[in-house]
N, C-alpha and C. Protein backbone atom coordinates (compact mmCIF):
# COMPACT_ATOMS: atom_id res chain seq x y z
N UNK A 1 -4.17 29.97 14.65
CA UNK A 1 -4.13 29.80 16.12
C UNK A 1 -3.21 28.64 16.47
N UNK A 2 -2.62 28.95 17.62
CA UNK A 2 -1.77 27.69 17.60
C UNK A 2 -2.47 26.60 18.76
N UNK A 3 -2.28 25.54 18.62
CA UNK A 3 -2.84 24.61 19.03
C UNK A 3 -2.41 24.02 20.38
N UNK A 4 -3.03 23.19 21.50
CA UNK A 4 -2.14 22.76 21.98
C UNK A 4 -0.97 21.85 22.40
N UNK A 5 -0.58 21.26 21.38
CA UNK A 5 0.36 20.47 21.27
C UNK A 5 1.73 21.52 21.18
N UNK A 6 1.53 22.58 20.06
CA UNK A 6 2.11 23.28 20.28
C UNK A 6 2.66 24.18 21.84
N UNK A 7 2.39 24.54 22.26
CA UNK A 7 2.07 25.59 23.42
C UNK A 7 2.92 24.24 24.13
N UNK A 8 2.70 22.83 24.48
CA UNK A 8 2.64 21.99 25.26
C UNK A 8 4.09 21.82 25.33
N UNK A 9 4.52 21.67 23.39
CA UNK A 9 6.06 21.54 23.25
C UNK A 9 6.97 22.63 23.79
N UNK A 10 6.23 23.97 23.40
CA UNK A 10 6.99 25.25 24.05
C UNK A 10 7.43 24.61 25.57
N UNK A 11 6.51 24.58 26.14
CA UNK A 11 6.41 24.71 27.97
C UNK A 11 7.59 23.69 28.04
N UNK A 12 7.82 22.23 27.61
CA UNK A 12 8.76 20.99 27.54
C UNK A 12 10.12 22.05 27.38
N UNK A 13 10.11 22.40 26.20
CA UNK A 13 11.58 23.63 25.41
C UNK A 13 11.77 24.59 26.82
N UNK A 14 10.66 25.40 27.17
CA UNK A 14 11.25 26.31 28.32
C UNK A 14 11.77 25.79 29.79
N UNK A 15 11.12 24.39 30.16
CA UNK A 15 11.72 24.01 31.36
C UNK A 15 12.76 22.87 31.11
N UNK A 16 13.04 23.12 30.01
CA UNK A 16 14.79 22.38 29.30
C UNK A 16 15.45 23.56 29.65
N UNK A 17 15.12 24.60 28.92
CA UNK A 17 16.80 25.75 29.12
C UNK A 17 16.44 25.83 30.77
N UNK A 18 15.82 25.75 31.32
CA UNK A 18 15.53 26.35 32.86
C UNK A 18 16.34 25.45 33.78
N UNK A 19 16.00 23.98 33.90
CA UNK A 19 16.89 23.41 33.78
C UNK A 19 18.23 23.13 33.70
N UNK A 20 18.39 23.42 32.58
CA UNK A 20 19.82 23.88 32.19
C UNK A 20 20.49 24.73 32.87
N UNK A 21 20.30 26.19 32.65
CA UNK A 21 20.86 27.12 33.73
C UNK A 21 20.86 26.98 34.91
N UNK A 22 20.05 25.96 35.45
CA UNK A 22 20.06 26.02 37.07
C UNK A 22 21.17 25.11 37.24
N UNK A 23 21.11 23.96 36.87
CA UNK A 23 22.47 22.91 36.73
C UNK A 23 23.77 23.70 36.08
N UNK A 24 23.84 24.51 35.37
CA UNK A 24 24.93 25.18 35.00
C UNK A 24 25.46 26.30 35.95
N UNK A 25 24.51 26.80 36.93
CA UNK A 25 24.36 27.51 37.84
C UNK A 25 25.14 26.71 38.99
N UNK A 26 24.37 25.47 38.88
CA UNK A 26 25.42 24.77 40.17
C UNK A 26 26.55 24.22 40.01
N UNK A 27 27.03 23.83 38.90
CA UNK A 27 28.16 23.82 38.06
C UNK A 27 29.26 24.66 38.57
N UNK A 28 28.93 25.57 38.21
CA UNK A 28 29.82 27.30 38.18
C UNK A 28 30.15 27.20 39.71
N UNK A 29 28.86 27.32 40.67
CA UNK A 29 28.91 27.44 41.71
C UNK A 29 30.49 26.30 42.16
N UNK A 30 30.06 25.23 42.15
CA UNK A 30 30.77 23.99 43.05
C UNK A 30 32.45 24.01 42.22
N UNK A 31 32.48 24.87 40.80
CA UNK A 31 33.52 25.23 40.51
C UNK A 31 34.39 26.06 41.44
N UNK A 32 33.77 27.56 41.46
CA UNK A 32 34.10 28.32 42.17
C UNK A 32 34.73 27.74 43.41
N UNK A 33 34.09 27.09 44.25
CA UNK A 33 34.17 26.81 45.34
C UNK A 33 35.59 25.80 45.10
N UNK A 34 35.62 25.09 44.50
CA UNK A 34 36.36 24.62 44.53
C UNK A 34 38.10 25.12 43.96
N UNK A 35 37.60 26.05 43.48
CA UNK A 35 38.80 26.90 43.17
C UNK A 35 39.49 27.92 44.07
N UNK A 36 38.44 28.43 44.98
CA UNK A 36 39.13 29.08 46.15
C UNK A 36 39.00 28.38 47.26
């Protein structure tokens, strides 16, 4: 069974990439924009 420390680290790991893509999301975005 996994424990919760485990489970705890997952949740930390999933709202890192989430994170991520959203800032990479706005990234892209303010690129774009700035390119046309």
């Amino acid at each position: 069974a996994l424990s919760s420390r485990n489970w705890s680290r997952v949740g930390i790991i999933l709202l890192g990439i989430i994170l991520m893509v959203i800032i990479i999301d706005l990234i892209s975005s303010s690129i774009r924009k700035r390119i046309v």
